[in-house]
Structures are given as structure tokens and as C-alpha cells.
PDB file of N, CA and C in Angstrom:
ATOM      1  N   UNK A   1       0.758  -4.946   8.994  1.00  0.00           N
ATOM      2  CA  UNK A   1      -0.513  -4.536   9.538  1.00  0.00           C
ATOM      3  C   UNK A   1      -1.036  -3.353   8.729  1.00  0.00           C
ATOM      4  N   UNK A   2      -2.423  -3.384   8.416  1.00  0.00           N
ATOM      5  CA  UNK A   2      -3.083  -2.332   8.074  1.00  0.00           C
ATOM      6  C   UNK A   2      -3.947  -1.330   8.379  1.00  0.00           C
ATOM      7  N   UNK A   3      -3.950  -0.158   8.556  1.00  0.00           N
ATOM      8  CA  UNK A   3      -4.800   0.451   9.384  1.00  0.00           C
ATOM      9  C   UNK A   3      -5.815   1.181   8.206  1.00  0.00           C
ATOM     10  N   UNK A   4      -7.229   1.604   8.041  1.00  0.00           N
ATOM     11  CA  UNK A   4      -7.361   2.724   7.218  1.00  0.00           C
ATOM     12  C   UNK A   4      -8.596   3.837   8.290  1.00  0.00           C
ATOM     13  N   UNK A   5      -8.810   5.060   7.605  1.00  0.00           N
ATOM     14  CA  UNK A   5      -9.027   6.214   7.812  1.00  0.00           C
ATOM     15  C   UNK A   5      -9.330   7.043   7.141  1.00  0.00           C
ATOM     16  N   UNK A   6     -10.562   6.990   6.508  1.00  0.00           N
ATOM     17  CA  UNK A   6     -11.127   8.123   5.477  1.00  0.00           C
ATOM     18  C   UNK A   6     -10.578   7.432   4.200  1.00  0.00           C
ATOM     19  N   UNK A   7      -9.738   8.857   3.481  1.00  0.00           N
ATOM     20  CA  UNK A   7      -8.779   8.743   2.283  1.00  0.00           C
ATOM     21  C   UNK A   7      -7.363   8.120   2.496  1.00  0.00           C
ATOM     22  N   UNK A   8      -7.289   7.697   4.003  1.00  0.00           N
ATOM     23  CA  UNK A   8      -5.785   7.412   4.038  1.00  0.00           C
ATOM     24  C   UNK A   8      -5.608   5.798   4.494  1.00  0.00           C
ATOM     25  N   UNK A   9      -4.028   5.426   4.335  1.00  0.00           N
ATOM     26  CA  UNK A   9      -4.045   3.713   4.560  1.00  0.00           C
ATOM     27  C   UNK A   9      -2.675   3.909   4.808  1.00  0.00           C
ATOM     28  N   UNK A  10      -2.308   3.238   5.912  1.00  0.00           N
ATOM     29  CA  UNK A  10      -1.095   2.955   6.764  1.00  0.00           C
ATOM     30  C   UNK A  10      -0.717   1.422   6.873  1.00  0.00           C
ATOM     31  N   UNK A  11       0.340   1.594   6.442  1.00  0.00           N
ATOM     32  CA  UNK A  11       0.883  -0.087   5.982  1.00  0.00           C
ATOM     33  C   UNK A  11       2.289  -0.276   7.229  1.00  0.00           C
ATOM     34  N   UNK A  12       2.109  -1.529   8.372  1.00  0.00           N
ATOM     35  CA  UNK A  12       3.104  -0.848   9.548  1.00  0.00           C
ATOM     36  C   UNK A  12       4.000  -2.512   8.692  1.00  0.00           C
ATOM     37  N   UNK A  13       5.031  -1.892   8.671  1.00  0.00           N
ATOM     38  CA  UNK A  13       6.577  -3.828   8.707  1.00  0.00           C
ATOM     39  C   UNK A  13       6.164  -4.044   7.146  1.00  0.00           C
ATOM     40  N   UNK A  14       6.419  -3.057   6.356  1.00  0.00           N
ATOM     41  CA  UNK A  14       6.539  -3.661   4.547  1.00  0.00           C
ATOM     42  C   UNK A  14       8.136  -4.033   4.699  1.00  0.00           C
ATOM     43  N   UNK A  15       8.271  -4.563   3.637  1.00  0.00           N
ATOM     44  CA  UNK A  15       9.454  -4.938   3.140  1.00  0.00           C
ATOM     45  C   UNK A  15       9.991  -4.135   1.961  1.00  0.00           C
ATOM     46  N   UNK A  16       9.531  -3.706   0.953  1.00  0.00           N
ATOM     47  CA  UNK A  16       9.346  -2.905  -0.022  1.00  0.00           C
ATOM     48  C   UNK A  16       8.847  -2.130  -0.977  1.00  0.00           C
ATOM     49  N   UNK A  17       8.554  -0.816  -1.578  1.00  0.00           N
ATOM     50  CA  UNK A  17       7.671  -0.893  -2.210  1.00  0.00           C
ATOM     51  C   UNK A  17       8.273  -0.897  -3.606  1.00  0.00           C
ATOM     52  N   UNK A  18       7.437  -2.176  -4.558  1.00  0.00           N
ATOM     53  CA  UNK A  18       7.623  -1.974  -5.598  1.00  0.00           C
ATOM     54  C   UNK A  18       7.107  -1.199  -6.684  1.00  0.00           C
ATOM     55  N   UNK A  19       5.998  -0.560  -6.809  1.00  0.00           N
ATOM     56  CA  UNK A  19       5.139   0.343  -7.701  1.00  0.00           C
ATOM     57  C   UNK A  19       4.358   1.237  -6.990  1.00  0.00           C
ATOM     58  N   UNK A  20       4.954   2.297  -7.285  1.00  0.00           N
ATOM     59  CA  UNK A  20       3.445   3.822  -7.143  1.00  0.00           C
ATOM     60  C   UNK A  20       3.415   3.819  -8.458  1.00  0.00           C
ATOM     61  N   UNK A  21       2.357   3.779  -8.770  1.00  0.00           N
ATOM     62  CA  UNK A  21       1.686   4.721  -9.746  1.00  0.00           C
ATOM     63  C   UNK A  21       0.407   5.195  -9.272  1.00  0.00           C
ATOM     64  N   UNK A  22      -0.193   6.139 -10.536  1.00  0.00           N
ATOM     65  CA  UNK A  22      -1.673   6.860  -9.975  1.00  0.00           C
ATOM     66  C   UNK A  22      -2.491   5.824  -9.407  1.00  0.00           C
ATOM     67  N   UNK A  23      -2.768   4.987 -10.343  1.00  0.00           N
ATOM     68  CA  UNK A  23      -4.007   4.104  -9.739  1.00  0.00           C
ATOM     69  C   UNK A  23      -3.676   2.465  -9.412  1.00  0.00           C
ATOM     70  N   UNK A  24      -2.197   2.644  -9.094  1.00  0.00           N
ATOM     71  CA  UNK A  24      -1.971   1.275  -8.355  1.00  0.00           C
ATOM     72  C   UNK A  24      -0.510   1.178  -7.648  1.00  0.00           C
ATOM     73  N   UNK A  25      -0.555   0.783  -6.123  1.00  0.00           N
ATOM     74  CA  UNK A  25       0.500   1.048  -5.620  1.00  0.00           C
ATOM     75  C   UNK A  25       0.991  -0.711  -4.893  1.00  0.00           C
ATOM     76  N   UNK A  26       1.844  -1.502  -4.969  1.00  0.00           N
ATOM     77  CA  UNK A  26       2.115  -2.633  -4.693  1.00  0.00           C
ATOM     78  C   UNK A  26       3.315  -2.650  -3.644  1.00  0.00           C
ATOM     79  N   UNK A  27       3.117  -3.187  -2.425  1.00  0.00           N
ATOM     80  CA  UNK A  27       4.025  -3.411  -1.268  1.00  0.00           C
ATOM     81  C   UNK A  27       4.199  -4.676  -1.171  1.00  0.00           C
ATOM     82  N   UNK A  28       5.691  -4.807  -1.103  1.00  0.00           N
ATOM     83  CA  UNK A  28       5.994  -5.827  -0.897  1.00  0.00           C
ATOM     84  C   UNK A  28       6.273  -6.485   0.698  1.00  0.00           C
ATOM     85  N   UNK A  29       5.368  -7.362   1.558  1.00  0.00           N
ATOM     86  CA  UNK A  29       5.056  -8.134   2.804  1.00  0.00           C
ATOM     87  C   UNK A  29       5.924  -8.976   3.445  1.00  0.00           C
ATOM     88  N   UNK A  30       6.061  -9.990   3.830  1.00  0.00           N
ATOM     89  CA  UNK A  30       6.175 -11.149   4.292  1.00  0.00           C
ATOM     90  C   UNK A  30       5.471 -11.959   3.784  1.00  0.00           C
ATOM     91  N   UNK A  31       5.859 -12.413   2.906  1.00  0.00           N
ATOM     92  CA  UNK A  31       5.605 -13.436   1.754  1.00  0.00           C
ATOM     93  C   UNK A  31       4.417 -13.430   0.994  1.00  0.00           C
ATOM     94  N   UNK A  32       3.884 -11.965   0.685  1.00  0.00           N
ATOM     95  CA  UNK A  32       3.145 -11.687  -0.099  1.00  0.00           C
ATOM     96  C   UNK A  32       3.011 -10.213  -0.316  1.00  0.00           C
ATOM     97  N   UNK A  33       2.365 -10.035  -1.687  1.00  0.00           N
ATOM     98  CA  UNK A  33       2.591  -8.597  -2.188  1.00  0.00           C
ATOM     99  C   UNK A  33       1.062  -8.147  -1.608  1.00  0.00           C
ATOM    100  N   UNK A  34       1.376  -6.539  -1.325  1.00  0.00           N
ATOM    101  CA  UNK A  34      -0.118  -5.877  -1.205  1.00  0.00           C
ATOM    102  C   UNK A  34      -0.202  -5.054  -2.439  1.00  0.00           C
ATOM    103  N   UNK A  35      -1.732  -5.447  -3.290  1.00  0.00           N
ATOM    104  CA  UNK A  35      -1.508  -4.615  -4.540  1.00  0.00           C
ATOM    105  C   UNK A  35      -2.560  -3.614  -3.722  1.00  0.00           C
ATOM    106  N   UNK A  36      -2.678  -2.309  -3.919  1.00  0.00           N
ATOM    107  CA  UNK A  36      -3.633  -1.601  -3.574  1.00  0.00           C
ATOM    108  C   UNK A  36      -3.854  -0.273  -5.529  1.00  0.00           C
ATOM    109  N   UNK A  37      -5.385  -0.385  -5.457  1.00  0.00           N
ATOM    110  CA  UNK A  37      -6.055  -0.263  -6.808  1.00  0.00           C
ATOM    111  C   UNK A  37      -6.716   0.790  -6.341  1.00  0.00           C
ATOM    112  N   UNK A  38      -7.078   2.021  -7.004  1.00  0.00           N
ATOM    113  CA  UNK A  38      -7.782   3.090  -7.115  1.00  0.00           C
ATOM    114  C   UNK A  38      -7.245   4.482  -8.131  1.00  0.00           C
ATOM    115  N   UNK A  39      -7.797   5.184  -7.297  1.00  0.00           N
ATOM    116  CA  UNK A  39      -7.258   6.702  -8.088  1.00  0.00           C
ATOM    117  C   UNK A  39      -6.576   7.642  -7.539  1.00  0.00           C
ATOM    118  N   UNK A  40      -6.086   9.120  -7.968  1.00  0.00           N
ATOM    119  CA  UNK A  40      -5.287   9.490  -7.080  1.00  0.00           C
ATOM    120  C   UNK A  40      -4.253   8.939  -6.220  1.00  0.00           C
ATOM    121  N   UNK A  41      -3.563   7.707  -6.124  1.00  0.00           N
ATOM    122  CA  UNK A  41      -3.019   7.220  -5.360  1.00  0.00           C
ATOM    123  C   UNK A  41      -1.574   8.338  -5.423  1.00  0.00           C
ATOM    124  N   UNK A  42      -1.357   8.272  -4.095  1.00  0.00           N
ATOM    125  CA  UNK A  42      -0.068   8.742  -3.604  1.00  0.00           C
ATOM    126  C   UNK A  42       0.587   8.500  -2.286  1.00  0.00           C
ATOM    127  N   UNK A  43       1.943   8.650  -2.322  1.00  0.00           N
ATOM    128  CA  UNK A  43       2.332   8.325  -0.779  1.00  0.00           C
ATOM    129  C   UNK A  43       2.737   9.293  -0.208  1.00  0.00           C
ATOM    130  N   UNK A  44       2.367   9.527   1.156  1.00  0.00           N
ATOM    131  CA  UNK A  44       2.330  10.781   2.195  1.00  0.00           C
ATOM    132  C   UNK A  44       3.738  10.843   2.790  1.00  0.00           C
ATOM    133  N   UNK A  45       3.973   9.506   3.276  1.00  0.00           N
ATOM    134  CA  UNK A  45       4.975   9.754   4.557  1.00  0.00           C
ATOM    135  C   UNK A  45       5.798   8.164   4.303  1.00  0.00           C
ATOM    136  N   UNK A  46       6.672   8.115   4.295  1.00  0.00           N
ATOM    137  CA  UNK A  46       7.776   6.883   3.860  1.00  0.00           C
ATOM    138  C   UNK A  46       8.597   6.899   5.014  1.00  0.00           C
ATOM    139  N   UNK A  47       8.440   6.301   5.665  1.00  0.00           N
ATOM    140  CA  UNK A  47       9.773   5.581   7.044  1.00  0.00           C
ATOM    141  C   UNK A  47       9.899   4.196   6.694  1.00  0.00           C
ATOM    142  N   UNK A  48      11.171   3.786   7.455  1.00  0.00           N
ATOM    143  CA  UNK A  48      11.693   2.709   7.582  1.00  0.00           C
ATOM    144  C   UNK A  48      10.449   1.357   7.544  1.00  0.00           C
ATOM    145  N   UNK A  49       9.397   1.598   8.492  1.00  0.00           N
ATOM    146  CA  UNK A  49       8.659   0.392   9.223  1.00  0.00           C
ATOM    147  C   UNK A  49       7.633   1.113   8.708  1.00  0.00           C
ATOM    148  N   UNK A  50       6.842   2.049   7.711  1.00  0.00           N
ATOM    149  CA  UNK A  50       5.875   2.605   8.120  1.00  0.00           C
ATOM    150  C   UNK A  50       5.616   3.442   7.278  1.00  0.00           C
ATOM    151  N   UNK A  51       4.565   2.980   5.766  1.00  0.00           N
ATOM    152  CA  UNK A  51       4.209   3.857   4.814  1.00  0.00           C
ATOM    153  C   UNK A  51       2.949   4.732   4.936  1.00  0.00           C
ATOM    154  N   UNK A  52       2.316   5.492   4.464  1.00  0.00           N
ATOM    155  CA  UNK A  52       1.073   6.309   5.408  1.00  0.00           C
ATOM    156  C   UNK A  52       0.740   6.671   3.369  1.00  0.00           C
ATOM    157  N   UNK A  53       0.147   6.129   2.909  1.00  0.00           N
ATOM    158  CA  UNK A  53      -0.464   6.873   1.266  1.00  0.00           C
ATOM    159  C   UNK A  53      -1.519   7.147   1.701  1.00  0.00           C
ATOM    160  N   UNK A  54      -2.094   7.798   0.029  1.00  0.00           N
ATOM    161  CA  UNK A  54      -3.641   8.968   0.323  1.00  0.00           C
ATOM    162  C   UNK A  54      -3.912   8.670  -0.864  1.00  0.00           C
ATOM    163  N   UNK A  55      -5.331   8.465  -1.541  1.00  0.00           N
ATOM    164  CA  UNK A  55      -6.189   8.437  -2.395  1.00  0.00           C
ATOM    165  C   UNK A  55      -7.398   7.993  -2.269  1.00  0.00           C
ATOM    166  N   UNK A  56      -7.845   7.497  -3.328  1.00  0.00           N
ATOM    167  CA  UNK A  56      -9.283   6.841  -3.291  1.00  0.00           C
ATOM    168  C   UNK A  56      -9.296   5.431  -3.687  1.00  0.00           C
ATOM    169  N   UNK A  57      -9.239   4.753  -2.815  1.00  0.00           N
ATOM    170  CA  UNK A  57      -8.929   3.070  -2.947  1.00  0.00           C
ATOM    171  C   UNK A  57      -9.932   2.472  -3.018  1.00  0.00           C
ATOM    172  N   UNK A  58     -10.105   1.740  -3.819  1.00  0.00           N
ATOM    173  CA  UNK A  58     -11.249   1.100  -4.435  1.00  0.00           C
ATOM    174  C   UNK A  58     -11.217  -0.747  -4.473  1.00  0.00           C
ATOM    175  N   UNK A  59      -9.693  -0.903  -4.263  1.00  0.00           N
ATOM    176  CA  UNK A  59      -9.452  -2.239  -4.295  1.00  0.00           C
ATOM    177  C   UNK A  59      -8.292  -3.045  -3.571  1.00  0.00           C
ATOM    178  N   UNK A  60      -8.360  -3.715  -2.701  1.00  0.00           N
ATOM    179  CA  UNK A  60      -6.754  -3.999  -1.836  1.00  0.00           C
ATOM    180  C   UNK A  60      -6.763  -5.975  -2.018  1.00  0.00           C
ATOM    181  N   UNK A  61      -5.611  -6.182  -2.658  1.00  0.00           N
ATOM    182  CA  UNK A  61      -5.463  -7.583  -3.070  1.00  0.00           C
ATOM    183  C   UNK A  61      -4.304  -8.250  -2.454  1.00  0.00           C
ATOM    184  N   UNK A  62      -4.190  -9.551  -1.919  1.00  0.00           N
ATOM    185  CA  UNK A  62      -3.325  -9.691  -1.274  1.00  0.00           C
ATOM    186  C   UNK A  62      -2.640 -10.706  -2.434  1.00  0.00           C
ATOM    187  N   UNK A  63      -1.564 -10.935  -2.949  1.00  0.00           N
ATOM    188  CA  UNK A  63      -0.957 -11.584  -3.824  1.00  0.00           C
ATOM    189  C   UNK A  63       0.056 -12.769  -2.724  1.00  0.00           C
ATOM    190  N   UNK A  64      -0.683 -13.968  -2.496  1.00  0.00           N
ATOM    191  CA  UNK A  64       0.421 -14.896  -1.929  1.00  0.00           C
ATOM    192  C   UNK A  64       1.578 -15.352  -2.898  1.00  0.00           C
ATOM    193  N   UNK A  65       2.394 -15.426  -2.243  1.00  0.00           N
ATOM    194  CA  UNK A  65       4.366 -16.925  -3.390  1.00  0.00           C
ATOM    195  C   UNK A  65       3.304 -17.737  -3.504  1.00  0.00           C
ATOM    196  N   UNK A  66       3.896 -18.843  -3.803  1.00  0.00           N
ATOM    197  CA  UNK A  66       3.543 -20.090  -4.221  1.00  0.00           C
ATOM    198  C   UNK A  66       5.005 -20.817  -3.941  1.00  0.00           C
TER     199      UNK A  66
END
């Protein structure tokens, strides 16, 4: 599930994250990746069930398996 809020985006039941970088951060779902695209990207708060990042997001892509 996704929530957003201003500069911020809360990702609730990832599975993993595979990439922070500045301007692109990719979570890995239930059977699909979340790429999220912008600037400044960073992550705030990392729990178990429950990522909380901050930047300026400009682009959120959902990557299905095949």
C-alpha cells in the first residue's frame, strides 16, 4: 500500500528494497517492483513492514514478472 503527503511517500508490506539512489529508489512488492523516479530521494524511516522516504518524486512505475 501507498500512502503520499507533500514531500513524503510511505510504502506499508515491501518485500525489499533493492536501490536508493538520489534520483531513483526501487522496492521490491508482491510480484512486482515499485520504481520510484525524482530528486533528492532519500529514506527517512526503515521498519520491518514499513518504509517512510522524502524527496521530490516526479515519477512512480509499477514493474510487473512476467
Amino acid at each position: 500500500m501507498l500512502s503520499m503527503e507533500g514531500n513524503q511517500m510511505s510504502v506499508v508490506h515491501y518485500d525489499q528494497v533493492i536501490t536508493i539512489m538520489e534520483n531513483c529508489i526501487v522496492i521490491r512488492m508482491n510480484g512486482y517492483n515499485l520504481q520510484i523516479r525524482g530528486s533528492s530521494l532519500h529514506v527517512d524511516a526503515l521498519e520491518k513492514e514499513e518504509l517512510l522516504l522524502e524527496g521530490r518524486i516526479q515519477q512512480i512505475t509499477f514493474l510487473y514478472d512476467e
